[in-house]
C-alpha atoms as a PDB file:
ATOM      1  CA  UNK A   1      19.195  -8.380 -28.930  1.00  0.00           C
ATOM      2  CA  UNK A   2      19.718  -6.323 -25.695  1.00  0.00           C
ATOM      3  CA  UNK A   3      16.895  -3.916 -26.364  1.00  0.00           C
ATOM      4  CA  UNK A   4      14.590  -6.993 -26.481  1.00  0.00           C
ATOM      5  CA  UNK A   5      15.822  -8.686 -23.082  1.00  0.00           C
ATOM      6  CA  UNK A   6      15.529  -4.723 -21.523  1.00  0.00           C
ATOM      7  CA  UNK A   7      11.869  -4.572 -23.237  1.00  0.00           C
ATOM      8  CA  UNK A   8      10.893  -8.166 -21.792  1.00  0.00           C
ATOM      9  CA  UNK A   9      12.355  -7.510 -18.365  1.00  0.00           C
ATOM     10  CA  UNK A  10      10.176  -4.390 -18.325  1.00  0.00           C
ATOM     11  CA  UNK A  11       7.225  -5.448 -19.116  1.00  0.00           C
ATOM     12  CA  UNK A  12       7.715  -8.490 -16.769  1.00  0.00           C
ATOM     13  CA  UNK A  13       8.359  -5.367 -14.027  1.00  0.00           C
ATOM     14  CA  UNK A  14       5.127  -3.612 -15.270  1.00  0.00           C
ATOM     15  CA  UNK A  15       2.649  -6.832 -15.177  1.00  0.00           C
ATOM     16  CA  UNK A  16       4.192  -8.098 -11.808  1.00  0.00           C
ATOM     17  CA  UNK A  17       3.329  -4.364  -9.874  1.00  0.00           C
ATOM     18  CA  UNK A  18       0.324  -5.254 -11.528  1.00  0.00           C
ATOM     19  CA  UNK A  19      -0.706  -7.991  -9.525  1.00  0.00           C
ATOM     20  CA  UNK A  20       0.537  -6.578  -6.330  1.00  0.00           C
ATOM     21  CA  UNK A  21      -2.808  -4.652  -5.585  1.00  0.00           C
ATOM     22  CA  UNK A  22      -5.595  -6.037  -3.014  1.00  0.00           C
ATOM     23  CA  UNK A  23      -8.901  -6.477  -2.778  1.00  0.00           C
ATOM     24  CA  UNK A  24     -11.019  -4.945  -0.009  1.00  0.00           C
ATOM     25  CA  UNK A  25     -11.264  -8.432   0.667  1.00  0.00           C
ATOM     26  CA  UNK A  26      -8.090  -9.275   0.873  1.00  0.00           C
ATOM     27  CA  UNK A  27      -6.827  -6.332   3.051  1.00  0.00           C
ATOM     28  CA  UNK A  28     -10.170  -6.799   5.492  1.00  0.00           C
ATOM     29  CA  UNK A  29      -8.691 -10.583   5.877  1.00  0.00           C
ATOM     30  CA  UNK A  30      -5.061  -9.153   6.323  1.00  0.00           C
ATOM     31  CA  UNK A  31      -6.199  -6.626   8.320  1.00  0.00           C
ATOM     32  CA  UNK A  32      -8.169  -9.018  11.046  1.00  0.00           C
ATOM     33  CA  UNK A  33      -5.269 -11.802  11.018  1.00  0.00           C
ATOM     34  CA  UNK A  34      -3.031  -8.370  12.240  1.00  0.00           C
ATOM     35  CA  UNK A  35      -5.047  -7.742  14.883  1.00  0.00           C
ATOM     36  CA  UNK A  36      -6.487 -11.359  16.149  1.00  0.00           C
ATOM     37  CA  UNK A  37      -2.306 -11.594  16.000  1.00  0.00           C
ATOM     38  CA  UNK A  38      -2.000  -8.905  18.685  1.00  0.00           C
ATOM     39  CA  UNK A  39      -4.911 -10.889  20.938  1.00  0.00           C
ATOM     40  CA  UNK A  40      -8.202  -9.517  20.289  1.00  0.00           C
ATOM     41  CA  UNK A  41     -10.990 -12.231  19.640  1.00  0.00           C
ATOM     42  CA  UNK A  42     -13.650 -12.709  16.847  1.00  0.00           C
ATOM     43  CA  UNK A  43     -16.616 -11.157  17.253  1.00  0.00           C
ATOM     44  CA  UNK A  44     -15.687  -8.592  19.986  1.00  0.00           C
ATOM     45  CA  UNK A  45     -15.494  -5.127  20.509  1.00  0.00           C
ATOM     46  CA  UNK A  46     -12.005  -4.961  21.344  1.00  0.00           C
ATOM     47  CA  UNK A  47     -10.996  -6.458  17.664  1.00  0.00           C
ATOM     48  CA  UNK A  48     -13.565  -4.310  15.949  1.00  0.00           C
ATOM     49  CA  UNK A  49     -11.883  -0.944  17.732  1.00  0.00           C
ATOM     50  CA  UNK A  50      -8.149  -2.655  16.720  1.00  0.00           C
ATOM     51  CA  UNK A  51      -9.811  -2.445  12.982  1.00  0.00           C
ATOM     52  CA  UNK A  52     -11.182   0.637  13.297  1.00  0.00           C
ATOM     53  CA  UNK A  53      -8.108   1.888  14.231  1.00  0.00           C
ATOM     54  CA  UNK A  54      -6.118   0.289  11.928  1.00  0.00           C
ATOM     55  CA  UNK A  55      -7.951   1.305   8.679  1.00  0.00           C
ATOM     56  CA  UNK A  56      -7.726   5.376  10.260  1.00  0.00           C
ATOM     57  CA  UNK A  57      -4.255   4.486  10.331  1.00  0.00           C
ATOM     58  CA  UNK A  58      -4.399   3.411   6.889  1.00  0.00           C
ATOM     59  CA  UNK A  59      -6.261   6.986   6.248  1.00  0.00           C
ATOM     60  CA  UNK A  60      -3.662   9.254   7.824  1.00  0.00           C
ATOM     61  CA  UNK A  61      -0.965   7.818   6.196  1.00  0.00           C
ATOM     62  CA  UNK A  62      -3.080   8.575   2.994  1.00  0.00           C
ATOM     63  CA  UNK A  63      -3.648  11.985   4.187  1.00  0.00           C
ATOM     64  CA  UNK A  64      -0.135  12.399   4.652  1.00  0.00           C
ATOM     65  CA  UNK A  65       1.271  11.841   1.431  1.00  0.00           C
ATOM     66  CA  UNK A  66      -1.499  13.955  -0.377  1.00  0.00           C
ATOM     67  CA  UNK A  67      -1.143  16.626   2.177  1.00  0.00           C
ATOM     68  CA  UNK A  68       0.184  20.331   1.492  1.00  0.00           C
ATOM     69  CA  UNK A  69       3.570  19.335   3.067  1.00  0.00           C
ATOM     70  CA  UNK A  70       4.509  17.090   0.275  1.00  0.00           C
ATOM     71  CA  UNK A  71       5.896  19.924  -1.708  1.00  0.00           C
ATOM     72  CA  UNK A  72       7.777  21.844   1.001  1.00  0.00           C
ATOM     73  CA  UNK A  73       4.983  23.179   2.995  1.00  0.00           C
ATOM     74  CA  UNK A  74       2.395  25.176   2.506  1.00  0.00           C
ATOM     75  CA  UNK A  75       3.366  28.943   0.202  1.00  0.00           C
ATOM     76  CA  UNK A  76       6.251  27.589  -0.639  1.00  0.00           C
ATOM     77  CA  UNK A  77       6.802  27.812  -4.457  1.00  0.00           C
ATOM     78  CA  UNK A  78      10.131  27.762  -6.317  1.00  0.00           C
ATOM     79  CA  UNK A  79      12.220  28.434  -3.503  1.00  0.00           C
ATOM     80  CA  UNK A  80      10.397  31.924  -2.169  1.00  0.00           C
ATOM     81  CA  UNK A  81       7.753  32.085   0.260  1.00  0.00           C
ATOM     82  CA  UNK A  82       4.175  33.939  -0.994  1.00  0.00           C
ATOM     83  CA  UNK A  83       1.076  34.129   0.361  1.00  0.00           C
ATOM     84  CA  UNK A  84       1.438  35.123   4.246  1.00  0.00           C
END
């Protein structure tokens, strides 16, 4: 009885991240509402900068978590430095 209710609760958990994914669609749309928030107008070249530099946002913090630094840094392994 309680492994069943742990097994349905998890897969509830699993299929609910599930969903929680946009579209390119959906972020472009989410993406404009931020910055039409923050003043810029439709169809100008003020908004299409704000998106421009809110997707390279997007990118860095991307970067960032795949970067070398993740691990400790660059030549670090197991606790001892190698490589320089």
């Amino acid at each position: 009885m309680q492994m069943t209710k742990l097994l349905a609760v998890a897969i509830l958990g699993f299929t609910s991240g599930a969903c929680a994914t946009t579209s390119p669609a959906e972020r472009r749309a989410a993406d404009e509402a931020r910055c039409q928030s923050y003043g810029f107008r439709k169809g100008t070249d003020a908004l299409a900068k704000c998106l421009l530099d809110v997707d390279l946002d997007r990118a860095a913090d991307r970067r960032a978590l795949d970067g070398p630094y993740v691990y400790g840094g660059p030549g670090w392994y197991g606790g001892r430095r190698w490589g320089y």
